[in-house]
C-alpha atoms as a PDB file:
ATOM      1  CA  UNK A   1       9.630 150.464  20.704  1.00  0.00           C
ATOM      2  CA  UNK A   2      11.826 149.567  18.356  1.00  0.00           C
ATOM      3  CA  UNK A   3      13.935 147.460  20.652  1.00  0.00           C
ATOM      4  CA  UNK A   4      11.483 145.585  21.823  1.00  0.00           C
ATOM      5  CA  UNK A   5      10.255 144.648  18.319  1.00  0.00           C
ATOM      6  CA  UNK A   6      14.096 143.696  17.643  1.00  0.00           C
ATOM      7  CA  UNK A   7      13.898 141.733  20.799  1.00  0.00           C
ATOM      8  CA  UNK A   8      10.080 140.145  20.118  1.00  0.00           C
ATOM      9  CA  UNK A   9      11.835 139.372  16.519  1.00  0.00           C
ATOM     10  CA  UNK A  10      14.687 137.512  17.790  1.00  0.00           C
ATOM     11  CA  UNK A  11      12.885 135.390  20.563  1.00  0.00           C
ATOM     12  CA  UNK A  12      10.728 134.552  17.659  1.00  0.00           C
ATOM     13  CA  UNK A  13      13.164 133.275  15.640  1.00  0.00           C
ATOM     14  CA  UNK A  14      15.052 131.201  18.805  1.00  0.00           C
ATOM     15  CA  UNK A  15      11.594 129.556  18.827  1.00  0.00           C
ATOM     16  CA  UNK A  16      11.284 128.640  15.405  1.00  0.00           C
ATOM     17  CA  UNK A  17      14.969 127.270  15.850  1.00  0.00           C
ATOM     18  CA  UNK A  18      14.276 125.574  19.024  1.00  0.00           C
ATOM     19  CA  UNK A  19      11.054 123.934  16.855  1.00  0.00           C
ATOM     20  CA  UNK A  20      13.140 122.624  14.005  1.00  0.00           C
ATOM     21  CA  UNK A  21      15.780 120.981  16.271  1.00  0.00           C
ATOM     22  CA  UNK A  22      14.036 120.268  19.427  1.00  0.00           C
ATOM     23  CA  UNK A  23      14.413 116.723  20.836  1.00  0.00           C
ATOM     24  CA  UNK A  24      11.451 116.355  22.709  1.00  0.00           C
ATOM     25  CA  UNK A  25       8.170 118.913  22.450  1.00  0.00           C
ATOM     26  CA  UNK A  26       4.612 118.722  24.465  1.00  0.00           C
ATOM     27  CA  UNK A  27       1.523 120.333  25.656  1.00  0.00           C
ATOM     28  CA  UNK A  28       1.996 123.200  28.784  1.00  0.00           C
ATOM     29  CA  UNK A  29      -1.371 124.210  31.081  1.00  0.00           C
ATOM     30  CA  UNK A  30      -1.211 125.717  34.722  1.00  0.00           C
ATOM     31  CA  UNK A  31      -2.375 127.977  36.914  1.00  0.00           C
ATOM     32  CA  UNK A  32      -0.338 131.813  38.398  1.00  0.00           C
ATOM     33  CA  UNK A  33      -0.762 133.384  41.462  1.00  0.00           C
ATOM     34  CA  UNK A  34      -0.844 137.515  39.595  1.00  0.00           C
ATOM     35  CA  UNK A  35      -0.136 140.831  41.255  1.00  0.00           C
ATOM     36  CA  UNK A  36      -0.046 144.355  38.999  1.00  0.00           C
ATOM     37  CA  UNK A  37       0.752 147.227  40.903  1.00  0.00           C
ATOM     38  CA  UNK A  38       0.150 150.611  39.907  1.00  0.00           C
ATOM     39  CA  UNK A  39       2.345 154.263  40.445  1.00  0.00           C
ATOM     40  CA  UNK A  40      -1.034 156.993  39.343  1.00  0.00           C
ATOM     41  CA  UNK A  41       0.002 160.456  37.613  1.00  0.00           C
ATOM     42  CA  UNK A  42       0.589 163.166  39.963  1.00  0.00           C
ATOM     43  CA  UNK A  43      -2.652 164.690  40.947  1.00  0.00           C
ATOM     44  CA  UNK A  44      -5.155 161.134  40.060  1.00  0.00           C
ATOM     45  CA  UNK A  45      -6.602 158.934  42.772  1.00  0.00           C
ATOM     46  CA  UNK A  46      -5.017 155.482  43.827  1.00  0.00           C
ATOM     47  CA  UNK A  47      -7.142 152.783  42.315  1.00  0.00           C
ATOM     48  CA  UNK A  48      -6.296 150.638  44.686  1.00  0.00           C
ATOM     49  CA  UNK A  49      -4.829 147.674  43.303  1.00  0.00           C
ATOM     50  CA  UNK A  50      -5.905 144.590  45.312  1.00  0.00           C
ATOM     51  CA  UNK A  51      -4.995 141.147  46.429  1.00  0.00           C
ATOM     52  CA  UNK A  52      -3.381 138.637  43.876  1.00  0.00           C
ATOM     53  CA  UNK A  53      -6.034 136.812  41.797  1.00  0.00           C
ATOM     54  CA  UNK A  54      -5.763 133.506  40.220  1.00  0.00           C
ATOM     55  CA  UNK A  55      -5.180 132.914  36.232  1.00  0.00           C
ATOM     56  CA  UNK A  56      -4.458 130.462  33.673  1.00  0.00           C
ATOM     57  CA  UNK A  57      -2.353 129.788  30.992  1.00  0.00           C
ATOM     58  CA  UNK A  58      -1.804 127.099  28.556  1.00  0.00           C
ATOM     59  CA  UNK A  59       0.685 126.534  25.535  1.00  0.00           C
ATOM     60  CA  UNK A  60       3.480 124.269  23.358  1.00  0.00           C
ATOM     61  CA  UNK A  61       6.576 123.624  24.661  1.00  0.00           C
ATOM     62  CA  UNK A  62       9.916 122.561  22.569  1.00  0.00           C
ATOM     63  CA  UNK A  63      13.105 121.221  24.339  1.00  0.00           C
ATOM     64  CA  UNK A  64      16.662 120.833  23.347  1.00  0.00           C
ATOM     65  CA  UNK A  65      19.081 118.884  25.381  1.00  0.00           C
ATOM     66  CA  UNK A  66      22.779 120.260  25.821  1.00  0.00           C
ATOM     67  CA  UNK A  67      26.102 119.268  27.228  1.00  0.00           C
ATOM     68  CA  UNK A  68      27.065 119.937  30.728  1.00  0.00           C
ATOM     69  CA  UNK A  69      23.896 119.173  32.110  1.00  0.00           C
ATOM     70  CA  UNK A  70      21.630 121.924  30.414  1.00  0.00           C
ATOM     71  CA  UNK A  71      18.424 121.834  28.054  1.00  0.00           C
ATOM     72  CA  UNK A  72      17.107 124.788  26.198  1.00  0.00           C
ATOM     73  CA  UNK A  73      13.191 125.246  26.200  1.00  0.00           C
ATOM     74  CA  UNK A  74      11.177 127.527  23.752  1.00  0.00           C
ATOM     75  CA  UNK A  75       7.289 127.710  24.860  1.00  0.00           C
ATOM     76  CA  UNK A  76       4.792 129.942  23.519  1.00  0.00           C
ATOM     77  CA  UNK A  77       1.841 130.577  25.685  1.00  0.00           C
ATOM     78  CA  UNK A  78      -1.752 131.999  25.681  1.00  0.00           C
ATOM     79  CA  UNK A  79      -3.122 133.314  29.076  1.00  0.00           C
ATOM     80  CA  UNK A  80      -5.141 136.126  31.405  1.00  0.00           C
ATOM     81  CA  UNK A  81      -3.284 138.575  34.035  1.00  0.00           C
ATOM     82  CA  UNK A  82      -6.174 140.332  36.130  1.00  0.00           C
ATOM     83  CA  UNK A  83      -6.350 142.082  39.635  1.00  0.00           C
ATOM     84  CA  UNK A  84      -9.198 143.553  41.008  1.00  0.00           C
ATOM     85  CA  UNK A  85      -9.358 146.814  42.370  1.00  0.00           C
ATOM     86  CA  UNK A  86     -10.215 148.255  45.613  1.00  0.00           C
ATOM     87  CA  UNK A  87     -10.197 152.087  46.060  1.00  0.00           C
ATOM     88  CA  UNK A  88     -13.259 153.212  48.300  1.00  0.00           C
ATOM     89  CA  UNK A  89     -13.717 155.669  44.793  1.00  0.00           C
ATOM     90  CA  UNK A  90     -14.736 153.081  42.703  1.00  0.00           C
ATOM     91  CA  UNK A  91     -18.243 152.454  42.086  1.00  0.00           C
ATOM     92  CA  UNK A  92     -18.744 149.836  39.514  1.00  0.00           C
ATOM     93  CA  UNK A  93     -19.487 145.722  41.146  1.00  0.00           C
ATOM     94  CA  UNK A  94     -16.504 143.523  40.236  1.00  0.00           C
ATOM     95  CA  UNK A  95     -14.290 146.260  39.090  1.00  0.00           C
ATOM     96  CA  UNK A  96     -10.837 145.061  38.185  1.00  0.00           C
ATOM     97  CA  UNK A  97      -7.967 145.281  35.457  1.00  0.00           C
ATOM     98  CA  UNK A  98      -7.768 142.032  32.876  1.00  0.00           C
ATOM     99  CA  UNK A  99      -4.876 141.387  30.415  1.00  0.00           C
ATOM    100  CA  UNK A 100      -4.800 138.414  27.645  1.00  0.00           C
ATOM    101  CA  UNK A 101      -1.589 137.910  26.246  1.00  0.00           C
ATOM    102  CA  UNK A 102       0.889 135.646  23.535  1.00  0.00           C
ATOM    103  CA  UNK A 103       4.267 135.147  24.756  1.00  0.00           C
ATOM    104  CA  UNK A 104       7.088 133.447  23.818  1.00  0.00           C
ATOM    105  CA  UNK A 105       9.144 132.319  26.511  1.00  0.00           C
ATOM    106  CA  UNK A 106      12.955 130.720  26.170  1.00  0.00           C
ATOM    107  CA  UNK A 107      14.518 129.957  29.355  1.00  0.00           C
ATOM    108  CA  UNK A 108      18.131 128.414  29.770  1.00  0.00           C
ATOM    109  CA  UNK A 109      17.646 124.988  32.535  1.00  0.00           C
ATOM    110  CA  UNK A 110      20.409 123.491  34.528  1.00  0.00           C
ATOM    111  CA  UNK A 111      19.595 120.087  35.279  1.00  0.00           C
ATOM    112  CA  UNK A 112      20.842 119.462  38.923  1.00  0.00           C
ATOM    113  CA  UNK A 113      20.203 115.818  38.915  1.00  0.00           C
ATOM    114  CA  UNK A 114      17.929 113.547  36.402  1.00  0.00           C
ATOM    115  CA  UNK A 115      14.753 114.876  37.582  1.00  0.00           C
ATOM    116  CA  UNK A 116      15.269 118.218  39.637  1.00  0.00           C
ATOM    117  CA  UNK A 117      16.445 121.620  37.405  1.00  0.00           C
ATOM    118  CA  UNK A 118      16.349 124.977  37.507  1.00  0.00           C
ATOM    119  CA  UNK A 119      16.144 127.612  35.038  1.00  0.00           C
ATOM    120  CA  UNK A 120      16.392 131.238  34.013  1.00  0.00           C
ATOM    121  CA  UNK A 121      15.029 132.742  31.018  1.00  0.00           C
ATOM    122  CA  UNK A 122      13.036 136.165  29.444  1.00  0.00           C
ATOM    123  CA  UNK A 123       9.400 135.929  28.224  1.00  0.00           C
ATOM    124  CA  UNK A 124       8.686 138.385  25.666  1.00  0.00           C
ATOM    125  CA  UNK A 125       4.813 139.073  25.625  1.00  0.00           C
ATOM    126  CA  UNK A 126       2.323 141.058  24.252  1.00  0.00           C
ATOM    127  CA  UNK A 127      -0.595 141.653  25.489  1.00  0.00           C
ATOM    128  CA  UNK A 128      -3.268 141.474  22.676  1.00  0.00           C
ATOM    129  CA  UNK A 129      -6.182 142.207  24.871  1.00  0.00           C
ATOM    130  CA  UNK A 130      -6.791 144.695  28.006  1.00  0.00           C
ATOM    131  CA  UNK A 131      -9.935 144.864  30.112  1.00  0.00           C
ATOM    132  CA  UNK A 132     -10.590 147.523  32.328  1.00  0.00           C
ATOM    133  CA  UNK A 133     -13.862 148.060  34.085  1.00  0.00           C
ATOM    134  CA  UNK A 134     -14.115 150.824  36.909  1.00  0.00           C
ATOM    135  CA  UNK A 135     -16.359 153.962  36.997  1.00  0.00           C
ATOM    136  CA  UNK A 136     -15.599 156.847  39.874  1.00  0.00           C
ATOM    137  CA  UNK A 137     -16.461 160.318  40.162  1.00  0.00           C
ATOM    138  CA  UNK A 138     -13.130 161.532  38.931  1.00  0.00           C
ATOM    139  CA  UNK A 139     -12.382 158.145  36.930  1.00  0.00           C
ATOM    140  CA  UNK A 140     -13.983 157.542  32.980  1.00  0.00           C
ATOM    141  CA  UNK A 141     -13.491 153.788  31.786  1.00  0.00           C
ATOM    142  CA  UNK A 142     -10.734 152.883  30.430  1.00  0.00           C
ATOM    143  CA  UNK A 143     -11.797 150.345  28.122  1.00  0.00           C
ATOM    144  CA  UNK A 144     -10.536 152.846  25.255  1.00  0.00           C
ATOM    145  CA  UNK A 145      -7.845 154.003  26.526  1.00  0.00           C
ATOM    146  CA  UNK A 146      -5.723 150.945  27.101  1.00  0.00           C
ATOM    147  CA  UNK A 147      -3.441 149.738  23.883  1.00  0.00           C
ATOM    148  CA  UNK A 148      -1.747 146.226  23.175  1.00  0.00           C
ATOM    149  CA  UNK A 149       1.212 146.747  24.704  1.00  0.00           C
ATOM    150  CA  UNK A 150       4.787 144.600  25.289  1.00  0.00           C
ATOM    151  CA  UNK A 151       6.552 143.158  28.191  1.00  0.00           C
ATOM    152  CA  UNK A 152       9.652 141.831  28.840  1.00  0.00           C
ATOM    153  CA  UNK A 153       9.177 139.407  32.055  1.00  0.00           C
ATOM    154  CA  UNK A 154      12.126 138.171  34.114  1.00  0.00           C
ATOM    155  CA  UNK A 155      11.616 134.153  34.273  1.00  0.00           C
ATOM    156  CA  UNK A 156      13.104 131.797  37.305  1.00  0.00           C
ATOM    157  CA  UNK A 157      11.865 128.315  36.953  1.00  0.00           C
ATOM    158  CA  UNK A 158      12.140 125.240  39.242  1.00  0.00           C
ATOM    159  CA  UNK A 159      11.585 121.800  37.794  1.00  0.00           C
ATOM    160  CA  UNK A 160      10.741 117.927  38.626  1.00  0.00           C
ATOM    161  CA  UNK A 161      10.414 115.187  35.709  1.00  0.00           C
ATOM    162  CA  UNK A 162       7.922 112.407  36.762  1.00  0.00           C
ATOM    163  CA  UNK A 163       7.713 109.340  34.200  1.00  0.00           C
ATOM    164  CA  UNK A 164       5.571 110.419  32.093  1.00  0.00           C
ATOM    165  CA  UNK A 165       5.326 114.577  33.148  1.00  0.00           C
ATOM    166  CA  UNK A 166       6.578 117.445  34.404  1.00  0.00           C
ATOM    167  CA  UNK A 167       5.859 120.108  37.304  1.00  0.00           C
ATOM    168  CA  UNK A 168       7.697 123.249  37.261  1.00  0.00           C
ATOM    169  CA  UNK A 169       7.378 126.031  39.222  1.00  0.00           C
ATOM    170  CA  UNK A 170       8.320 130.001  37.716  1.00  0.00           C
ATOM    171  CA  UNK A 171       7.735 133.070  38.921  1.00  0.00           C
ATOM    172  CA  UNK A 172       8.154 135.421  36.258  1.00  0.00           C
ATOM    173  CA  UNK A 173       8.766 139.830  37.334  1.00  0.00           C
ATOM    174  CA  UNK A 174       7.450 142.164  34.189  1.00  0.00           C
ATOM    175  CA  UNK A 175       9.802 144.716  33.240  1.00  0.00           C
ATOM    176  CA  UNK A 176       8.044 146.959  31.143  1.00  0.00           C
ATOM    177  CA  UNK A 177       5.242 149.443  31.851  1.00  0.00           C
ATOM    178  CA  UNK A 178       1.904 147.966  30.705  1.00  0.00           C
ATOM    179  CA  UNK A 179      -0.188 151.122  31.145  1.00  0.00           C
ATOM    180  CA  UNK A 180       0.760 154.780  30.768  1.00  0.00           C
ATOM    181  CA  UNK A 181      -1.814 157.398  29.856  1.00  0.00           C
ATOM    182  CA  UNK A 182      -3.335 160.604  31.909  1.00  0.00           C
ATOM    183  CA  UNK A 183      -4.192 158.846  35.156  1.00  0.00           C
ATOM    184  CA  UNK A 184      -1.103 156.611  35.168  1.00  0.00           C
ATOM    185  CA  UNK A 185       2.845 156.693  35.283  1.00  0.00           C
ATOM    186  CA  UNK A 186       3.140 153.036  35.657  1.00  0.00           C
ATOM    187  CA  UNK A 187       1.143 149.748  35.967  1.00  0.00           C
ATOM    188  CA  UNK A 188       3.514 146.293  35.925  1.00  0.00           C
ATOM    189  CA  UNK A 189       2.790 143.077  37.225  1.00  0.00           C
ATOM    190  CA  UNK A 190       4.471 139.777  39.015  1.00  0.00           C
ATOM    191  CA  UNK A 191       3.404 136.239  38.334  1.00  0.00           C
ATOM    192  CA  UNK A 192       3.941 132.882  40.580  1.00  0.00           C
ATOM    193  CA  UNK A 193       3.118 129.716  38.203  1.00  0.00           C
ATOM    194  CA  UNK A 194       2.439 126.035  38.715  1.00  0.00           C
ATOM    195  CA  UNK A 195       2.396 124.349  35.567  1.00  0.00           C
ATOM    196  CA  UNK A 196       2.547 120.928  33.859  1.00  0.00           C
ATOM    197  CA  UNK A 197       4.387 119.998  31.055  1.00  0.00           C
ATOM    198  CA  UNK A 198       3.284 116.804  29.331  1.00  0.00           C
ATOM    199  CA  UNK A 199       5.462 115.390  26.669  1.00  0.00           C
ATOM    200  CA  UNK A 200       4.209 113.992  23.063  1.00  0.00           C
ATOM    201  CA  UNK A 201       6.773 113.957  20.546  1.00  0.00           C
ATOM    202  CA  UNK A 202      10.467 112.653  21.663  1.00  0.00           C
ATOM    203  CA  UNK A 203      13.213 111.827  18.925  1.00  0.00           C
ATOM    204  CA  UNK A 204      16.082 110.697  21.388  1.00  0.00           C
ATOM    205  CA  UNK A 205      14.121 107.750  22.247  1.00  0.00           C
END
């Protein structure tokens, strides 16, 4: 724990550095594509994770060009992460896992031309909020059970500038486990996001 509060600590400080001497700094929204997946505690049922669901997420962005082709970008985001579930156990309508989160995201882009880049990054989140709602025989809710927790997601970004916006691509792989109590060893999750970035403030023009 107390790495990842070092880490959290330092990404927020990058940000408030990348804030101060950003060049350029706008609006992010978009859409992900989400998948948790589960490992249950020896001896507890398979909930049954199911298909990807859709999710949103919107935040600020600040940019820093470099030499050699590369920029710096420090966003901080607000969005959900939800699956639903769907072991034959469960009895509850809708039942499904739901995770709001803060994160703040740097990622290092290589600019392969004036409008194409790619990037690679880490996106330090935590999740202030967790949903669960499921009911089984063997199964109590959760909604208690289930802290804020941390994770430490993996961030590969593709990018095209337009005139007057960006689209960007990123699929982001969590590498921390977000749940871990009686009935489970491990629950992380993957993201695929389409996003748009939309300048406002530029000081190299």
């Amino acid at each position: 724990m107390k790495k990842i509060s070092i880490i959290i600590l330092s990404f927020f400080l990058l940000f408030l550095g990348e804030r101060v001497w950003a060049q350029e700094s706008g609006i992010v929204f978009g859409g992900s594509y989400t998948k948790l997946y589960e490992k249950t505690a020896p001896g507890n049922i398979s909930l049954g994770m199911g298909n990807p669901s859709f999710n949103y997420h919107f935040g600020y962005r600040y940019r820093q060009s470099m030499k050699n082709n590369l920029s710096m970008d420090a966003t901080i985001l607000y969005g959900q992460r939800r699956t639903p579930l769907t072991s034959i156990y469960i009895m509850s309508d809708n039942p499904r896992f739901k995770f709001y989160y803060i994160s703040i995201e740097s990622i290092l882009n290589r600019h392969l031309s004036k409008r194409l880049y790619i990037g690679l990054g880490l996106e330090p989140t935590w999740y202030i909020k967790t949903n669960s709602v499921f009911y089984t025989n063997e199964i109590r809710p959760l909604q208690n059970e289930i802290k804020p927790v941390f994770d430490i997601p993996l961030s590969v970004r593709l990018g095209y500038s337009f005139n007057h916006f960006e689209l960007f691509a990123s699929y982001k792989y969590g590498t921390c486990n977000l749940v871990k109590n009686e009935k489970f060893d491990k629950l992380k999750s993957w993201d695929l996001q389409l996003s748009a970035y939309i300048p406002i403030f530029n000081r190299s023009k």
